[in-house]
PDB file of N, CA and C in Angstrom:
ATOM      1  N   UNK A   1      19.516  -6.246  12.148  1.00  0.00           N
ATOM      2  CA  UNK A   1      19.031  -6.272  10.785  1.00  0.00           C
ATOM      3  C   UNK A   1      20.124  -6.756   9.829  1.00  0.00           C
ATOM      4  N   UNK A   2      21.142  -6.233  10.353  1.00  0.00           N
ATOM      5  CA  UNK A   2      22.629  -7.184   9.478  1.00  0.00           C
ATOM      6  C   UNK A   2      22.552  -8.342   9.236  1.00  0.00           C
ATOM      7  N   UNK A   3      22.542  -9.390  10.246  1.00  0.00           N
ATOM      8  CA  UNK A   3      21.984 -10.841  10.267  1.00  0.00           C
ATOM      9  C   UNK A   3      21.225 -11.251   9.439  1.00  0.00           C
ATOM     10  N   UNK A   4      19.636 -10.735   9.049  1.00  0.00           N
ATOM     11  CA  UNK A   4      18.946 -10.953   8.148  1.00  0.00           C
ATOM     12  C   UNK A   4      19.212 -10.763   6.923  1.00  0.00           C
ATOM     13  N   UNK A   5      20.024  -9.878   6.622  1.00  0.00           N
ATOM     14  CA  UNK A   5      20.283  -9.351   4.525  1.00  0.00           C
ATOM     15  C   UNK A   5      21.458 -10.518   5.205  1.00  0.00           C
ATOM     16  N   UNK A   6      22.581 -10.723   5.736  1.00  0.00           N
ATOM     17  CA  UNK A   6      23.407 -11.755   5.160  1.00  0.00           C
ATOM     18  C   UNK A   6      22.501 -13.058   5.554  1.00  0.00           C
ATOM     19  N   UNK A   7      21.360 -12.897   6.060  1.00  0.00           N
ATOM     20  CA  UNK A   7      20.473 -14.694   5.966  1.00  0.00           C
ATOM     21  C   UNK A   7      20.290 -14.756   4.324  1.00  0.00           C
ATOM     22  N   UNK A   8      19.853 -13.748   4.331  1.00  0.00           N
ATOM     23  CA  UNK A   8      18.961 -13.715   2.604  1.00  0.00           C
ATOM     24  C   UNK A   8      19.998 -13.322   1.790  1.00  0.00           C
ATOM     25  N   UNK A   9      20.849 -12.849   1.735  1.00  0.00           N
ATOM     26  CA  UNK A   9      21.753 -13.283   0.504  1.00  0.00           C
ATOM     27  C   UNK A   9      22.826 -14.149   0.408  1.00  0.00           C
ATOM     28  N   UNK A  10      23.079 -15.237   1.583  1.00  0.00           N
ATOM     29  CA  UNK A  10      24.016 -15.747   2.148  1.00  0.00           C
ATOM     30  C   UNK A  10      23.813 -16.987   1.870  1.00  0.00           C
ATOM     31  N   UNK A  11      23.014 -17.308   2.082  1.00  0.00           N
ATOM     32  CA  UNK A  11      22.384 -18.965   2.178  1.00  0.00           C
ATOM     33  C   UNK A  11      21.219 -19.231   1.225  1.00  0.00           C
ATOM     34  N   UNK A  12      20.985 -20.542   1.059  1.00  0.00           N
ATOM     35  CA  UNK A  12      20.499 -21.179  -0.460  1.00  0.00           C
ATOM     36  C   UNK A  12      19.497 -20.807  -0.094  1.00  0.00           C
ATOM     37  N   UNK A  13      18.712 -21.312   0.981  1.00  0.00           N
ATOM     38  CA  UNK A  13      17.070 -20.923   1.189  1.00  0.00           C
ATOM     39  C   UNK A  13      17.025 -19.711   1.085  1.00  0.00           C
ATOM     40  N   UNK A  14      17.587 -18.681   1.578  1.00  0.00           N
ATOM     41  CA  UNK A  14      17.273 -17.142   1.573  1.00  0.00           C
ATOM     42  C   UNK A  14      17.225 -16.901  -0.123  1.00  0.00           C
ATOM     43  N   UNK A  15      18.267 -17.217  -1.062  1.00  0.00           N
ATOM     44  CA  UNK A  15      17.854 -16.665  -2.140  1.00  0.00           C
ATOM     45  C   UNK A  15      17.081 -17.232  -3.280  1.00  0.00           C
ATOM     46  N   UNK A  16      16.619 -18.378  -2.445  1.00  0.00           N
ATOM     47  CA  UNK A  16      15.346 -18.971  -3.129  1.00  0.00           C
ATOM     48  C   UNK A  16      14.351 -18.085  -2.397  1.00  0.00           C
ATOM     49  N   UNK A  17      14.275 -17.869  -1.716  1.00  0.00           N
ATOM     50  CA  UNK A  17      13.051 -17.102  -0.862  1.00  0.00           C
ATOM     51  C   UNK A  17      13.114 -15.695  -1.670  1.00  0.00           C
ATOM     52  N   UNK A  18      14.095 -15.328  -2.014  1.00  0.00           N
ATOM     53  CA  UNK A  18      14.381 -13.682  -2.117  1.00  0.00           C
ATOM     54  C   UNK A  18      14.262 -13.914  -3.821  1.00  0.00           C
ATOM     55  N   UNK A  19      14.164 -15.039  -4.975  1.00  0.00           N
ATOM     56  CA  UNK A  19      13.688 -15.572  -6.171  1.00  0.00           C
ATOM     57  C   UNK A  19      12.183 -15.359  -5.817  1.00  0.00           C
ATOM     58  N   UNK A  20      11.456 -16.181  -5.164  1.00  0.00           N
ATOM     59  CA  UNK A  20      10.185 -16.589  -5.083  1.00  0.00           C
ATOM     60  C   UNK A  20       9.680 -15.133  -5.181  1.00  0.00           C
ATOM     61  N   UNK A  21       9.935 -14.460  -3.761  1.00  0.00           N
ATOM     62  CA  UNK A  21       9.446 -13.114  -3.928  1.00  0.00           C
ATOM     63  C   UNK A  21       9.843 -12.283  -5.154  1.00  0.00           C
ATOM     64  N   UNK A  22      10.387 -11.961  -5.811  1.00  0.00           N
ATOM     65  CA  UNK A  22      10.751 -11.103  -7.256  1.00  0.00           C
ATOM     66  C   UNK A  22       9.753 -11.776  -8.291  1.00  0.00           C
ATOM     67  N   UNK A  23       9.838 -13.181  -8.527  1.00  0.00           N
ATOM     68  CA  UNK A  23       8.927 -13.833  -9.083  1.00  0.00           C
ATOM     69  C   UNK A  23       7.332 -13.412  -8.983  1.00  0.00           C
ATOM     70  N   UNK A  24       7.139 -13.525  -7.737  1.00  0.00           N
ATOM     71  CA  UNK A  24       5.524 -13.203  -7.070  1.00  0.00           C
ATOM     72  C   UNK A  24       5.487 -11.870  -7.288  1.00  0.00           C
ATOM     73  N   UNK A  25       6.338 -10.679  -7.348  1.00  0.00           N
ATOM     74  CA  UNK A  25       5.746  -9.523  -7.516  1.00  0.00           C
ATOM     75  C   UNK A  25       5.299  -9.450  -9.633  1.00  0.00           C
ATOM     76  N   UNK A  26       6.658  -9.713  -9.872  1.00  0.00           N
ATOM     77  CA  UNK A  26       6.790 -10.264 -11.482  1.00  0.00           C
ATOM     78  C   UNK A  26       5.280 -10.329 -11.723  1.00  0.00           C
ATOM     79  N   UNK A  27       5.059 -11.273 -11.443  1.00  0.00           N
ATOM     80  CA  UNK A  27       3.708 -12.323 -11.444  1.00  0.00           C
ATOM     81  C   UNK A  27       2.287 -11.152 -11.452  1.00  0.00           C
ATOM     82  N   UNK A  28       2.618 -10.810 -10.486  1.00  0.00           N
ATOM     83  CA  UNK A  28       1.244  -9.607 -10.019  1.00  0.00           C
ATOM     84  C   UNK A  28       1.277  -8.325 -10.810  1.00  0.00           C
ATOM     85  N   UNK A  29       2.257  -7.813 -11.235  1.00  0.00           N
ATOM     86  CA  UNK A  29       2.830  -6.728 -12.315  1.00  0.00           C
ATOM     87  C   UNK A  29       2.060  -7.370 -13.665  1.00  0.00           C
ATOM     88  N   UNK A  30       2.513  -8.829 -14.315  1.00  0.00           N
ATOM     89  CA  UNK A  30       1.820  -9.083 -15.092  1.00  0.00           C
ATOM     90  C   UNK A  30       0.635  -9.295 -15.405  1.00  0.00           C
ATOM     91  N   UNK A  31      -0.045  -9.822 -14.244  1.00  0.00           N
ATOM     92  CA  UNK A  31      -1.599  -9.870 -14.212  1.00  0.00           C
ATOM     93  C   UNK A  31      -2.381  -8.960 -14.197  1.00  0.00           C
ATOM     94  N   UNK A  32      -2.069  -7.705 -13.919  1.00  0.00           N
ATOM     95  CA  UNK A  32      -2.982  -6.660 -13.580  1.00  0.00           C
ATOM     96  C   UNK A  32      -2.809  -5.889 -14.773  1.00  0.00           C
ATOM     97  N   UNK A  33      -1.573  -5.815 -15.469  1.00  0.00           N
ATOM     98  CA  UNK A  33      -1.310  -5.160 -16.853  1.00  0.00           C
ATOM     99  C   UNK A  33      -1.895  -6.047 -18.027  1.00  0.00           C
ATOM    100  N   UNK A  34      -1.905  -7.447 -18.405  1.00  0.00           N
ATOM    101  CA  UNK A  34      -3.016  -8.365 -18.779  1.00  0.00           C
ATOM    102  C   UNK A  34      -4.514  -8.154 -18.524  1.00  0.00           C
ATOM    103  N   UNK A  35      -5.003  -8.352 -17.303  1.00  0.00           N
ATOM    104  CA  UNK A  35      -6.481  -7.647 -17.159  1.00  0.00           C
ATOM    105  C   UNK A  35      -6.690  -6.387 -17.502  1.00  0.00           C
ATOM    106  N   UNK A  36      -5.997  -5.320 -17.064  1.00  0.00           N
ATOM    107  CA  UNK A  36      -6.516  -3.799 -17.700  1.00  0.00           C
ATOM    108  C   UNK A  36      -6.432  -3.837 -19.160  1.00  0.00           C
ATOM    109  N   UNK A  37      -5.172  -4.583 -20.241  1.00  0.00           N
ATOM    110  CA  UNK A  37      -5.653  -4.427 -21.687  1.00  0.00           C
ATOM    111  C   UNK A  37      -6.708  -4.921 -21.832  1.00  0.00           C
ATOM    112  N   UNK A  38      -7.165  -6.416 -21.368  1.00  0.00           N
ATOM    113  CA  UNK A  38      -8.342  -7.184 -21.667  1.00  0.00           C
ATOM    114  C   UNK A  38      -9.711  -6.037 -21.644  1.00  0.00           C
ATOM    115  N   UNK A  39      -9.789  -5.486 -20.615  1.00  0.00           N
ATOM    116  CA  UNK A  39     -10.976  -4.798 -19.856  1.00  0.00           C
ATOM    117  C   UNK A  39     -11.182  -3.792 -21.075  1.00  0.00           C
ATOM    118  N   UNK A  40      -9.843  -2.996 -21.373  1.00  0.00           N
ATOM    119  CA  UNK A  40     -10.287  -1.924 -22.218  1.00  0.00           C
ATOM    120  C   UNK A  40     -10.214  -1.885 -23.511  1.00  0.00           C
ATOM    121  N   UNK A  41      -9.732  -3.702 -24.142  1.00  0.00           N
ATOM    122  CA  UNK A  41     -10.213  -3.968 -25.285  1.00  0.00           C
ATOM    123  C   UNK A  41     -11.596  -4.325 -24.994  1.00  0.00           C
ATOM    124  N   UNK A  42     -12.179  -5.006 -24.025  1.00  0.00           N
ATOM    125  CA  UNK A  42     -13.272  -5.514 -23.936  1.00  0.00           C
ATOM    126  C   UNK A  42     -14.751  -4.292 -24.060  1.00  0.00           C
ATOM    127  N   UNK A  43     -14.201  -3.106 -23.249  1.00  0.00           N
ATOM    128  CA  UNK A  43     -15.336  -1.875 -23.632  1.00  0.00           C
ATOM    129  C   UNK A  43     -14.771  -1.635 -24.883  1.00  0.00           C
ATOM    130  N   UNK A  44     -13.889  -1.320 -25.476  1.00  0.00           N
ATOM    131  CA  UNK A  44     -13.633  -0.552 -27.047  1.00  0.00           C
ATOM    132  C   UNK A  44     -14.627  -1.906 -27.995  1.00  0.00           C
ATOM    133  N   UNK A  45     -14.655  -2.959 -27.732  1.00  0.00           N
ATOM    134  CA  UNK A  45     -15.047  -3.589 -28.420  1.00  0.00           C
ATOM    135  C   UNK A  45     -17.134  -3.671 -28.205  1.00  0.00           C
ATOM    136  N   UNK A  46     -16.962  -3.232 -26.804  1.00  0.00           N
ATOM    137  CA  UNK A  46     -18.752  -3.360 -26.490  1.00  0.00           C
ATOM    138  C   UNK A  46     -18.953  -1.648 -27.289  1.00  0.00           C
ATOM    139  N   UNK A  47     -18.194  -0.686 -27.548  1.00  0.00           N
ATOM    140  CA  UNK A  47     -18.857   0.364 -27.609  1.00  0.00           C
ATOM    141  C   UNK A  47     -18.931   0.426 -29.159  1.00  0.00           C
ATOM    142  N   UNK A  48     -18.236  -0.540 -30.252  1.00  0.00           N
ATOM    143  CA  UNK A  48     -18.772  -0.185 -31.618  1.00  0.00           C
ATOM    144  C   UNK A  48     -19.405  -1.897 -31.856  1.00  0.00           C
ATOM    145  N   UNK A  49     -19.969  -2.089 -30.644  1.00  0.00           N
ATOM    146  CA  UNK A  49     -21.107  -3.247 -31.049  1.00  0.00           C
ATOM    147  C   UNK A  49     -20.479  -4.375 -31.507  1.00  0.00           C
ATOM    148  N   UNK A  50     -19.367  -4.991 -30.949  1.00  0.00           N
ATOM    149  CA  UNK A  50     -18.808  -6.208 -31.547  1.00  0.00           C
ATOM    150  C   UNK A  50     -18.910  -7.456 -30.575  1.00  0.00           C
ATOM    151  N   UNK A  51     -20.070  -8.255 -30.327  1.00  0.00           N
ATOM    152  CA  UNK A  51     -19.891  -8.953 -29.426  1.00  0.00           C
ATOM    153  C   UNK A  51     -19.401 -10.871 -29.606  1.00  0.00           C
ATOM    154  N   UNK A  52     -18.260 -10.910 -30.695  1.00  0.00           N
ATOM    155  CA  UNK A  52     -18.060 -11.561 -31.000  1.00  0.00           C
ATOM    156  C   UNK A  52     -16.802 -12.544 -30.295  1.00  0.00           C
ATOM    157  N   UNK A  53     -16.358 -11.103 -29.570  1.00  0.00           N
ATOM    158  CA  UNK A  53     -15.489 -12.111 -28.258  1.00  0.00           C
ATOM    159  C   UNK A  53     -16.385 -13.206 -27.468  1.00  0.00           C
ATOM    160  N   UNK A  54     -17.438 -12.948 -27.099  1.00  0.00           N
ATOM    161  CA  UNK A  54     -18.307 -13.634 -25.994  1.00  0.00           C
ATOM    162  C   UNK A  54     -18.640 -14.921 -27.039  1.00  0.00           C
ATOM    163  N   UNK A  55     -18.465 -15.232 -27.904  1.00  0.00           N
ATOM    164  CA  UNK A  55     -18.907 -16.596 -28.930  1.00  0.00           C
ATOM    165  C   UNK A  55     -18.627 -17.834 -28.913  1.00  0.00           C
ATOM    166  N   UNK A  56     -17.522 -17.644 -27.628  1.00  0.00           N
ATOM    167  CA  UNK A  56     -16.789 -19.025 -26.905  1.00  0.00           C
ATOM    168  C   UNK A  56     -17.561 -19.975 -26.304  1.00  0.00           C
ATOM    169  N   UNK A  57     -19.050 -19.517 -25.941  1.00  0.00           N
ATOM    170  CA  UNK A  57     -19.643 -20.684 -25.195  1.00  0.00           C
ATOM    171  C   UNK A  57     -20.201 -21.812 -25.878  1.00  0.00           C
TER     172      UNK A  57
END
């Protein structure tokens, strides 16, 4: 297992690989915290009757 942490912090590809992944979690952290505000502005907004988000089409 030694071999592998000095692959990945040793060499260029490993810490592009070991970027990509931090990035990709980054990524998924943000999306799911983006959709849940959306969602629960989206009911706060269906429950005092405002359906003026949906006016985009």
């Amino acid at each position: 297992m030694g071999s592998a942490w000095n692959s990945l912090m040793a060499t260029d590809s490993g810490l592009l690989s070991l970027a990509v992944f931090i990035f990709m979690l980054g990524m998924g952290v943000f999306f799911v915290v983006f959709f849940i505000r959306k969602i629960r502005a989206e009911d706060a907004a269906a429950q005092h009757g405002d359906t003026s988000h949906n006016a985009g089409h």
